[in-house]
Protein backbone atom coordinates (compact mmCIF):
# COMPACT_ATOMS: atom_id res chain seq x y z
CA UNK A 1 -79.21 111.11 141.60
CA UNK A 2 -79.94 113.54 144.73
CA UNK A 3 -80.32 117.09 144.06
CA UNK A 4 -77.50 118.86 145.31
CA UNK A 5 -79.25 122.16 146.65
CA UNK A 6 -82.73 123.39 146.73
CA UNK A 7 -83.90 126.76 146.84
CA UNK A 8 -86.57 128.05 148.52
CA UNK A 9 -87.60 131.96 147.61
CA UNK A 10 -90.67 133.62 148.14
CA UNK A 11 -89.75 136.12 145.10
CA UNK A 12 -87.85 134.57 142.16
CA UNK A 13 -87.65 136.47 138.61
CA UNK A 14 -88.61 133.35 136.02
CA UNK A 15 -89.73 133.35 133.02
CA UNK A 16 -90.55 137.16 132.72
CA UNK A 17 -91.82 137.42 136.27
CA UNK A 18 -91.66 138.10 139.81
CA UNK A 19 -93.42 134.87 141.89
CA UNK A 20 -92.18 132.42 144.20
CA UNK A 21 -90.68 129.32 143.85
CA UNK A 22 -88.66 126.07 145.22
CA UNK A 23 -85.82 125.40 142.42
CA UNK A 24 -84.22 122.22 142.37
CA UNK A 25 -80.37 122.05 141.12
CA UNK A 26 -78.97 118.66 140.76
CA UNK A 27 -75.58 117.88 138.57
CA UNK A 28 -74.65 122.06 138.25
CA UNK A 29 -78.08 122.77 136.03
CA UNK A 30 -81.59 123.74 137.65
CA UNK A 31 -84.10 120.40 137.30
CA UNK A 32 -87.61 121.74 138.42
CA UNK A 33 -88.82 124.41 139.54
CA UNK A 34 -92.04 124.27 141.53
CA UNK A 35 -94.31 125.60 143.85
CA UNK A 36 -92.91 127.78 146.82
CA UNK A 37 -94.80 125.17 149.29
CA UNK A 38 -93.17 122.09 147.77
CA UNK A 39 -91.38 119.66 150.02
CA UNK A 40 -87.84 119.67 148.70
CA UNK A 41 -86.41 115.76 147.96
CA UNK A 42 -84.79 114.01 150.49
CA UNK A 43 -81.18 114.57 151.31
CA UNK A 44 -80.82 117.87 149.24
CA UNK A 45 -79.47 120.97 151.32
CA UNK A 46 -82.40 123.67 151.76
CA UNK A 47 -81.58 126.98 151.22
CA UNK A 48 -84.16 129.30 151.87
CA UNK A 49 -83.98 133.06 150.50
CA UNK A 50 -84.89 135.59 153.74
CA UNK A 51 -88.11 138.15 153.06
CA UNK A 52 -86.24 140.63 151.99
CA UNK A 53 -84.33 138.75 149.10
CA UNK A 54 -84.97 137.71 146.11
CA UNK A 55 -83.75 134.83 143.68
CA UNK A 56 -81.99 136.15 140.28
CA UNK A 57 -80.43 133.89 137.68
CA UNK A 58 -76.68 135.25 137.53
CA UNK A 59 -75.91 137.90 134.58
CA UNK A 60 -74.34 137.78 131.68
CA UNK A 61 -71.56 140.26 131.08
CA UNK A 62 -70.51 140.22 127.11
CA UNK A 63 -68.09 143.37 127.57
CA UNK A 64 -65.63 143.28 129.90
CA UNK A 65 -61.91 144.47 129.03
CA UNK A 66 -59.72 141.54 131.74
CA UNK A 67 -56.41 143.15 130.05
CA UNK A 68 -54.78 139.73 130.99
CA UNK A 69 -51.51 138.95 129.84
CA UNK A 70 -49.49 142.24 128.97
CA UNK A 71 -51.86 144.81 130.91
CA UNK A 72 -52.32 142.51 133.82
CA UNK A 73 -51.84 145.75 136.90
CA UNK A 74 -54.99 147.31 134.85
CA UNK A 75 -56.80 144.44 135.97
CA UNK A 76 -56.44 140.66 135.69
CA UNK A 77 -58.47 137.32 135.24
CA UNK A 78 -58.96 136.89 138.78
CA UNK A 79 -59.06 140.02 139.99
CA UNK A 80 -62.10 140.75 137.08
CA UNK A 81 -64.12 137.45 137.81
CA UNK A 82 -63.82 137.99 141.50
CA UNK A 83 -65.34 141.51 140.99
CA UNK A 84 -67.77 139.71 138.74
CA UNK A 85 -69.22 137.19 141.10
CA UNK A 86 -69.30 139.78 143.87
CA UNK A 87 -71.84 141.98 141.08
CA UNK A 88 -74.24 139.36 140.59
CA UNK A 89 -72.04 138.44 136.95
CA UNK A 90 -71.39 134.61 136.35
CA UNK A 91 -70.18 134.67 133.01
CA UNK A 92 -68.43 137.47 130.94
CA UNK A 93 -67.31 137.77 127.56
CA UNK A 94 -63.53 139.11 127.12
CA UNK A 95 -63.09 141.90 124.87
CA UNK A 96 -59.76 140.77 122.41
CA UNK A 97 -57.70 144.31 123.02
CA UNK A 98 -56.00 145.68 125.95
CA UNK A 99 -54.21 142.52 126.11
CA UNK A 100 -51.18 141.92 124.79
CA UNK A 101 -51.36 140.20 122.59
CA UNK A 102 -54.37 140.97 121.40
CA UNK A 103 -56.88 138.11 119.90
CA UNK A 104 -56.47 138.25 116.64
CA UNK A 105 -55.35 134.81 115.95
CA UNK A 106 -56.33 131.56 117.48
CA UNK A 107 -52.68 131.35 118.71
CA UNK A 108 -53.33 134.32 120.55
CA UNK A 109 -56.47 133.29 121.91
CA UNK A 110 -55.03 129.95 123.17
CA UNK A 111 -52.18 132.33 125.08
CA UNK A 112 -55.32 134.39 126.89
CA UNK A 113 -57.37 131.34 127.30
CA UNK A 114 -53.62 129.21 129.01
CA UNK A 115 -53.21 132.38 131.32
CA UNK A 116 -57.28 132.41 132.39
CA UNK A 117 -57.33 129.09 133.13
CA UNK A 118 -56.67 128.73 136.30
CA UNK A 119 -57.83 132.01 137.57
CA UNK A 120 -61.40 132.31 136.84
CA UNK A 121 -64.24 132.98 139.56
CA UNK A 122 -67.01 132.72 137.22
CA UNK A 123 -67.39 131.25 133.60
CA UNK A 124 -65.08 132.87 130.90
CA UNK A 125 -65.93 133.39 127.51
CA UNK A 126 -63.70 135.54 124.56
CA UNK A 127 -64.41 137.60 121.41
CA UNK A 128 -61.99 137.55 118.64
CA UNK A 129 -60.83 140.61 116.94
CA UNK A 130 -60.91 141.84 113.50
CA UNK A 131 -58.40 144.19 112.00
CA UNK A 132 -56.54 145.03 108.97
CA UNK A 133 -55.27 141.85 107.29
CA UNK A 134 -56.23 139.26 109.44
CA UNK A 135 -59.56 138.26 107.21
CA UNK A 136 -58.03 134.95 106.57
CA UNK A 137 -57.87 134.49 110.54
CA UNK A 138 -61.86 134.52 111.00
CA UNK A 139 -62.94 131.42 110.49
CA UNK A 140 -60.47 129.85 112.26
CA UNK A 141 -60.92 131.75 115.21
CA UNK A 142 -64.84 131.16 115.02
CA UNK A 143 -64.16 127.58 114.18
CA UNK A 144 -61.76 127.93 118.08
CA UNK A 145 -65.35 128.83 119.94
CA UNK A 146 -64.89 132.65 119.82
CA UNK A 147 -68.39 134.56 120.47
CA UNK A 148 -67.40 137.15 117.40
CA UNK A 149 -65.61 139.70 116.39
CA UNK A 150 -64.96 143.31 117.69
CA UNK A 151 -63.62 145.92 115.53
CA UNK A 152 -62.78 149.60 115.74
CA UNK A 153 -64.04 152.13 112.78
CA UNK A 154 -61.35 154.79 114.35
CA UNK A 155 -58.32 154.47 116.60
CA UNK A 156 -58.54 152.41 119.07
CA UNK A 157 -57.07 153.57 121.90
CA UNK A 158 -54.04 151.05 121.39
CA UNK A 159 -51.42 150.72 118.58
CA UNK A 160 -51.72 147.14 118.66
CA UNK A 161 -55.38 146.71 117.80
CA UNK A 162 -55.94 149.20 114.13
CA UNK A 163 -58.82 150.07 113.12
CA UNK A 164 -60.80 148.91 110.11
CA UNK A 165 -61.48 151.58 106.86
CA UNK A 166 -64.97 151.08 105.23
CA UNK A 167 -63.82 148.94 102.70
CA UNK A 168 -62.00 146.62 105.34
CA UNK A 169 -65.50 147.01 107.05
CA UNK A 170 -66.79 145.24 104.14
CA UNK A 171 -63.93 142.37 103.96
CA UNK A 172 -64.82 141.39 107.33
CA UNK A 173 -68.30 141.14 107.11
CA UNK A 174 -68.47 139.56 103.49
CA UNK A 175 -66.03 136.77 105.47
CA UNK A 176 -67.83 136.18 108.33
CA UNK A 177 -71.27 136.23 107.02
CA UNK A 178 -70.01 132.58 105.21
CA UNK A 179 -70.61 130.89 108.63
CA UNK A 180 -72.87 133.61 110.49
CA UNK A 181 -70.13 134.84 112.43
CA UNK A 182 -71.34 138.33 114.41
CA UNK A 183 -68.91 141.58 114.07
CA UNK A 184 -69.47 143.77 117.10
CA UNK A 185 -68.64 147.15 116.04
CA UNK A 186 -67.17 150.19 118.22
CA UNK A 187 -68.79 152.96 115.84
CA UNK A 188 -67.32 156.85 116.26
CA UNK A 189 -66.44 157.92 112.82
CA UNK A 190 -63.26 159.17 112.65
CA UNK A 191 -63.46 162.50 110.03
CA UNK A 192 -65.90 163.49 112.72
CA UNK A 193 -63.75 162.99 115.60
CA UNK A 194 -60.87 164.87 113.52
CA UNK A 195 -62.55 167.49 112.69
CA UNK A 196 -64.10 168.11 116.44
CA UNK A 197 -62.65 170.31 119.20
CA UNK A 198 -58.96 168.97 120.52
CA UNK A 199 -59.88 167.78 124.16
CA UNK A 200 -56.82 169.10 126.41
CA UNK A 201 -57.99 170.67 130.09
CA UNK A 202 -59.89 170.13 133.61
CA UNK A 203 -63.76 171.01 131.61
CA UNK A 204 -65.65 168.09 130.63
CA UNK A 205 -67.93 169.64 128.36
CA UNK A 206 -64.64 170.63 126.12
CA UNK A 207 -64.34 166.62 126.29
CA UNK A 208 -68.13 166.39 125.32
CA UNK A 209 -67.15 168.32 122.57
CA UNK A 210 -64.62 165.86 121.41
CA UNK A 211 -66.86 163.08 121.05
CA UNK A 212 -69.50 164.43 119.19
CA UNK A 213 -73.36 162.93 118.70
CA UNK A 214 -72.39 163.19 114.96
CA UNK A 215 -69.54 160.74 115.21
CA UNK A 216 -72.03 157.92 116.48
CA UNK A 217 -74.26 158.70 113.92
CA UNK A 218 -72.02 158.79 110.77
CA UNK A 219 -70.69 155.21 111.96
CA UNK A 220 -73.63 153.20 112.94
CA UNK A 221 -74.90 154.77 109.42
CA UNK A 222 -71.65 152.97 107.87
CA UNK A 223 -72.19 150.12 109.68
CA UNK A 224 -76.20 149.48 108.51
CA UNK A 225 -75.01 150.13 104.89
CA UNK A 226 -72.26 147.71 105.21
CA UNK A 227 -74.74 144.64 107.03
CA UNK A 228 -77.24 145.51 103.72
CA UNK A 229 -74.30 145.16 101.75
CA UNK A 230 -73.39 141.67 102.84
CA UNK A 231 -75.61 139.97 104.41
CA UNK A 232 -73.64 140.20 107.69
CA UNK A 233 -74.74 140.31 111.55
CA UNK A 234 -73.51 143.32 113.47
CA UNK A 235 -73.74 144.63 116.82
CA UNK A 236 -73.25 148.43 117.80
CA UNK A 237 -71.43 148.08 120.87
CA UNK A 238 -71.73 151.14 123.90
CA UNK A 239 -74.62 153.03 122.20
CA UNK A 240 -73.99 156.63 124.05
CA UNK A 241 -75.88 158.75 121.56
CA UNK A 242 -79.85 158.56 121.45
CA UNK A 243 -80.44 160.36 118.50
CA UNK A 244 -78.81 156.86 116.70
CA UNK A 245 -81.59 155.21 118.10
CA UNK A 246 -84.11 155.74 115.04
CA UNK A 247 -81.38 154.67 112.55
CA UNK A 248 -81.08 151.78 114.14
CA UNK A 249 -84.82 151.08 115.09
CA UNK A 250 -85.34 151.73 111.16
CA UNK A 251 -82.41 149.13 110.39
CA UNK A 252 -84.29 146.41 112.76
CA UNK A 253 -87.93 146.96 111.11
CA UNK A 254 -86.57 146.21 107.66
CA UNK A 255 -85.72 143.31 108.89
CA UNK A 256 -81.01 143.45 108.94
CA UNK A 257 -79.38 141.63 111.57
CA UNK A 258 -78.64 144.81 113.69
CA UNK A 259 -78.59 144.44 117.52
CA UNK A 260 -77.25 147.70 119.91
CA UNK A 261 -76.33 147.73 123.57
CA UNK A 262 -75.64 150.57 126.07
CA UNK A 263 -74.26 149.92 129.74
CA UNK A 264 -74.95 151.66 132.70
CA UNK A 265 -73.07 154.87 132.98
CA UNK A 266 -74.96 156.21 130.22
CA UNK A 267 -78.15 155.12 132.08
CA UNK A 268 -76.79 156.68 135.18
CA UNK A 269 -74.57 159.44 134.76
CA UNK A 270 -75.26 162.32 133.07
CA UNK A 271 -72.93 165.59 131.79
CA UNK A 272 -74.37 168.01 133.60
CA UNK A 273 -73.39 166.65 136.89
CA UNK A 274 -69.43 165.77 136.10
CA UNK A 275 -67.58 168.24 137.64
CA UNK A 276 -64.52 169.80 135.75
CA UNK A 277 -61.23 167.50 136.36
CA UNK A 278 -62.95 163.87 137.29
CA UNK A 279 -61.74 162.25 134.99
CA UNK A 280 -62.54 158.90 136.67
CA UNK A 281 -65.65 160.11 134.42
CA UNK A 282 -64.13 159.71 130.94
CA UNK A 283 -65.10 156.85 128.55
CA UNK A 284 -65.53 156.89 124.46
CA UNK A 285 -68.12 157.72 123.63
CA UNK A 286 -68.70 159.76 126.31
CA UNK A 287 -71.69 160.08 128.87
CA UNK A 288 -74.08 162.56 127.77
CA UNK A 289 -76.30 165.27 128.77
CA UNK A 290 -79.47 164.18 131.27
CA UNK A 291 -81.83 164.43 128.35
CA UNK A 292 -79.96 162.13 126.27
CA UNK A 293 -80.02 159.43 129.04
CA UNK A 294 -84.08 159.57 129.09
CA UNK A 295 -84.23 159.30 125.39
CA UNK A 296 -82.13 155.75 126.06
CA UNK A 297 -84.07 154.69 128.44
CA UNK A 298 -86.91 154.98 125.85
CA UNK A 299 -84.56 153.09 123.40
CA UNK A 300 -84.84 149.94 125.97
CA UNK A 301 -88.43 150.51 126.69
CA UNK A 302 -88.96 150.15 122.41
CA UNK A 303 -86.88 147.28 122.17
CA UNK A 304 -84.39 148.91 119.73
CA UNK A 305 -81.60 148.41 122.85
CA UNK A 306 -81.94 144.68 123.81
CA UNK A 307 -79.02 144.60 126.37
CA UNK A 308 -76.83 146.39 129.17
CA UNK A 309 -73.14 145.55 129.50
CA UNK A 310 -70.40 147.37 131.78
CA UNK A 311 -68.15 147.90 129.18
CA UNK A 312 -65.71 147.54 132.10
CA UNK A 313 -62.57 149.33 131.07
CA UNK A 314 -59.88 149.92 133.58
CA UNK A 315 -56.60 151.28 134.00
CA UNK A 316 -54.15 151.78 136.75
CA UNK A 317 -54.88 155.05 139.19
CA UNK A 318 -52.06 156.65 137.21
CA UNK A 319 -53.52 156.80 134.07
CA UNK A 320 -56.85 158.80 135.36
CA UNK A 321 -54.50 161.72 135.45
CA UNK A 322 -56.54 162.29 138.66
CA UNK A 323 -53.64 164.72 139.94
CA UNK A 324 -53.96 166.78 136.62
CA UNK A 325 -57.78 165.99 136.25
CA UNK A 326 -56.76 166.74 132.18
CA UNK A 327 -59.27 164.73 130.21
CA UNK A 328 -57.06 164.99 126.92
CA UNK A 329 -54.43 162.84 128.54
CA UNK A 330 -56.45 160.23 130.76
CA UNK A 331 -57.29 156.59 129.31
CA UNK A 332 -60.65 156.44 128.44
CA UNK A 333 -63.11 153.81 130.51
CA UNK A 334 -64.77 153.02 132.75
CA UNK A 335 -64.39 150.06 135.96
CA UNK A 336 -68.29 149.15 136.61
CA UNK A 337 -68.46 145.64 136.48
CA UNK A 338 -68.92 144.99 140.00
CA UNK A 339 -72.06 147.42 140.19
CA UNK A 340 -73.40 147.32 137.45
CA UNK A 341 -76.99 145.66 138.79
CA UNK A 342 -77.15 147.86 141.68
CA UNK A 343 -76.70 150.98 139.61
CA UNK A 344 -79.43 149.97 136.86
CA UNK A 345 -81.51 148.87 139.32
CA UNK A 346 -81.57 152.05 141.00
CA UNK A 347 -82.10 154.01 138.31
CA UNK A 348 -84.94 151.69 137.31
CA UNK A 349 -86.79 151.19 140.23
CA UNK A 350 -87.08 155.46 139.71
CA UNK A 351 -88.30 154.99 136.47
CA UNK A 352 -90.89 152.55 136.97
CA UNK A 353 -89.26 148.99 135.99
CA UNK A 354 -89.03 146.00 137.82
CA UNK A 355 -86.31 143.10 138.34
CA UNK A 356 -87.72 141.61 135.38
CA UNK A 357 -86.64 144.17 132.91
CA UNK A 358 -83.28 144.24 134.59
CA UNK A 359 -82.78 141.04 134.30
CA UNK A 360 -84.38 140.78 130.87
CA UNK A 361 -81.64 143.51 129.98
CA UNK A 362 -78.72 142.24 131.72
CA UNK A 363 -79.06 138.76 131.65
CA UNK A 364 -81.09 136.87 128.92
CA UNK A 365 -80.37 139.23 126.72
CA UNK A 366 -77.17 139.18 126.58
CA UNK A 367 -76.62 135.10 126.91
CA UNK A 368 -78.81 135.27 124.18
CA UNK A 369 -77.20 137.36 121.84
CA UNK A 370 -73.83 135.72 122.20
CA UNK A 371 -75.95 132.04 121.81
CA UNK A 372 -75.66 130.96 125.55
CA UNK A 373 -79.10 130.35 125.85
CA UNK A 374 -79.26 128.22 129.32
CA UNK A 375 -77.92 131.25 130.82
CA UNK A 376 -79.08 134.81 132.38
CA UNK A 377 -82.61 132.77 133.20
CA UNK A 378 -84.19 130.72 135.78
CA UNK A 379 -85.72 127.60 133.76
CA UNK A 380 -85.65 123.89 133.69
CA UNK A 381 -82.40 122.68 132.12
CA UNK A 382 -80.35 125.90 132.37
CA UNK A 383 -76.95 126.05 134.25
CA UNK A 384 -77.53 126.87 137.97
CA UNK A 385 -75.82 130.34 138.27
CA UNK A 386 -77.91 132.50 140.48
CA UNK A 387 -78.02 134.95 142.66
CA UNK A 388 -79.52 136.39 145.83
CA UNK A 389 -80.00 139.68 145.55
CA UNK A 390 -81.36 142.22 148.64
CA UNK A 391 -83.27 145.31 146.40
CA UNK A 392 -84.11 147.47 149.03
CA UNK A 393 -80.63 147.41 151.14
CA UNK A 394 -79.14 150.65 150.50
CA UNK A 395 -74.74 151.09 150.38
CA UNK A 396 -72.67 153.93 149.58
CA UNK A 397 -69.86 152.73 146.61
CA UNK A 398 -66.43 153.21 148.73
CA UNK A 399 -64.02 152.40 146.20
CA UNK A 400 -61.53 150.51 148.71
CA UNK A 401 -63.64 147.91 148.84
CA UNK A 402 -64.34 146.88 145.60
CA UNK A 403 -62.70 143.94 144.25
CA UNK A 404 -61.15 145.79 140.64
CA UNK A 405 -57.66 145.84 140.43
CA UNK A 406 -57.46 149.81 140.73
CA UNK A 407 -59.74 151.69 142.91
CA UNK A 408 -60.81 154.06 140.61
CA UNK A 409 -65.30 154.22 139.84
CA UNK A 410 -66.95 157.11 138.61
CA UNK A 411 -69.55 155.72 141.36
CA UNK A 412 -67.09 156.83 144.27
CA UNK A 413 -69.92 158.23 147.01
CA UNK A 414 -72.83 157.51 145.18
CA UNK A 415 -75.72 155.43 147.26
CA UNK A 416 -76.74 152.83 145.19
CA UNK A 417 -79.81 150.40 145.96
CA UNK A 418 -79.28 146.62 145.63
CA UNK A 419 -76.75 143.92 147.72
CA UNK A 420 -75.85 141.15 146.11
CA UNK A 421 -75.56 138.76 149.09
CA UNK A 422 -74.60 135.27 147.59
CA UNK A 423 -73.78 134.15 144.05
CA UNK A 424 -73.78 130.68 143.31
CA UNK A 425 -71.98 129.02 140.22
CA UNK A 426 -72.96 125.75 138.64
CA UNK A 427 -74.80 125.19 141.64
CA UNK A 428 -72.42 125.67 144.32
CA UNK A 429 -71.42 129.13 145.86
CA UNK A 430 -68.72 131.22 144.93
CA UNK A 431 -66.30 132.05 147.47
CA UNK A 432 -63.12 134.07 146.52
CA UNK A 433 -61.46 132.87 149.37
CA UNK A 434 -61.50 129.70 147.95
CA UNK A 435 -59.85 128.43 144.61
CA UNK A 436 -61.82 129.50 141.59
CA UNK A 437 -64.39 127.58 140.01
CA UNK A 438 -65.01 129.38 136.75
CA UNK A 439 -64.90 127.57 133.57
CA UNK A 440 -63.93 128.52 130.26
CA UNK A 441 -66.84 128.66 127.76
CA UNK A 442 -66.68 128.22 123.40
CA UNK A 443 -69.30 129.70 121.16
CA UNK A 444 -72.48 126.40 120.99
């Protein structure tokens, strides 16, 4: 069989570096890769990367709130993916709330996956969800190709989608660690929420308040006692607070199956530059004070944080209470999955990394943890989702031309460094112009 496409790049991240490269996709998955110099195979289309670009394998997003069905004008399967492809993201994970209804059933997920169908721009993969009662509907979900299970340890945000108590904690995780299922676990305790300052008003740090480092702590603590317990794997999803960090680095070294992921708002934003009423700003847990943000950075420089997701969270304009600016009635979240890679890799490139961590952070990583393991890398065999990527061209984030649903981004006016200039699924391009391409993944 002819390779379908070649590509020729004088800087291609592979295998845990920067060097160039021709890479040879034939049948949607990459089948050599080889010297920059190589003479490509007859009858395969040449594409050759400019000087200032540089190959990537596509990202892997494994939090990323669609909303599709019931919250569909928050954002929607094609509006998401489209915003996805145009960020340098070929496959995302679904988070099970937000939707109605949520996935907490495999009839439910075979309602999100009939409705995604059709609409997806990149590959689509879902979580299932586990709340009170619904122990029973675990294994059947895992046994439907779910990626895991999210749960909440205090309100969720949504009526629809409860919370778990300690005890329920421990129900799940006994369940699911009978066929090595993974819970990922949104962990603010909620006696420390309750007990914290009200948030109501136009000043952030009252919100700060409301969200305090403590909260984090108490529940990741929960959560390590619980995986001891029973055996379980568990994930600590949106890590905000960096004084969790040597709880969980302690967790890790003796050896419990305890992985932890931030995104980049926490990486990029900081407190003490939120100005009183943005609420476009608010998320839970919430972005923290500069200082905080180095000591995560340090967190991904140990190890202990293995991946970046967006955490991409969106709601209608409305909902920001941008007219009020009151961060005690706003939704909580936010819309980055378009930029995430250029935000992280500005903020990188400062702090001395390269596009190998990024994409060691953003992409293997996380198509590892989730078991997709020909993804989020350039290597022989893997599926041909890439991307070419322009680091040095500079752009200023205008919202009205992103492709979310809402144009709402606590990145409005910020220059970012980083154009993604082409992404390319299963070997082919992705045009949104065009019908979608995306397919819908299972867990193995």
């Amino acid at each position: 069989m002819s390779p379908d496409v070649v590509f020729k790049a004088r800087r291609a991240v592979i295998d845990g570096h920067q060097t160039s490269a021709t890479v040879t996709v034939s049948d949607g998955r990459i089948a050599a890769i080889e010297a920059f110099d190589s003479a490509p195979p007859d009858g395969a289309r040449v594409v050759t990367l400019a000087e200032d670009e540089v190959l990537l394998p596509g990202l892997v997003d494994a939090h990323v709130h669609v909303n599709e069905p019931g919250r569909t004008d928050w954002e929607g399967f094609a509006s998401a993916t489209r915003a996805a492809a145009a960020g340098g993201v070929t496959t995302i994970i679904d988070m099970p709330l937000n939707s109605v209804p949520s996935t907490v059933t495999v009839e439910a997920l075979e309602t999100k996956r009939a409705v995604a169908a059709d609409q997806a721009y990149v590959d689509v993969g879902f979580w299932g969800g586990a709340v009170p009662g619904n122990v029973p509907d675990l294994r059947p979900m895992h046994e439907a190709g779910v990626f895991g299970f999210k749960c909440f340890l205090l309100h969720s945000g949504v009526d629809e989608f409860p919370h778990l108590s300690t005890q329920e904690l421990h129900e799940a995780l006994t369940e699911t660690a009978t066929f090595d299922g993974l819970v990922i676990v949104h962990a603010e305790d909620p006696g420390a929420i309750d007990s914290a300052p009200v948030p109501s008003g136009t000043a952030y740090g009252t919100f700060l308040q409301s969200r305090p480092r403590a909260a984090e702590e108490l529940a990741i603590s929960t959560v390590i006692d619980a995986t001891r317990a029973t055996g379980a794997r568990t994930h600590i999803l949106h890590l905000s607070d960096a004084d969790a960090l040597p709880l969980l680095a302690a967790a890790q070294a003796e050896g419990l199956a305890v992985s932890v992921e931030t995104c980049p708002h926490y990486l990029t934003l900081d407190a003490e530059h939120i100005p009183d009423g943005a609420t476009q700003f608010k998320c839970c847990p919430p972005i923290r004070e500069h200082d905080n943000q180095d000591r995560l950075w340090a967190g991904l420089e140990a190890g202990t944080i293995r991946t970046i997701v967006s955490d991409h969270s969106p709601c209608t304009v409305e909902l920001k209470r941008l007219d009020s600016g009151d961060f005690g009635e706003a939704w909580g979240g936010i819309a980055g999955l378009q930029l995430g890679l250029p935000a992280i890799w500005t903020e990188a490139g400062k702090r001395g990394h390269d596009l190998t961590d990024v994409v060691r952070w953003m992409g293997q990583g996380p198509a590892d943890q989730v078991g997709l393991t020909d993804r989020g890398r350039i290597a022989v065999g893997a599926v041909a989702d890439l991307v070419v990527f322009a680091p040095e061209e500079e752009f200023v984030v205008d919202v009205t031309h992103l492709l979310h649903k809402n144009p709402v981004s606590a990145y409005a006016g910020r220059t970012l460094r980083g154009v993604v200039r082409q992404t390319w699924l299963h070997g082919s391009p992705v045009d949104i112009d065009q019908a979608p391409r995306g397919a819908l993944i299972r867990r193995g």
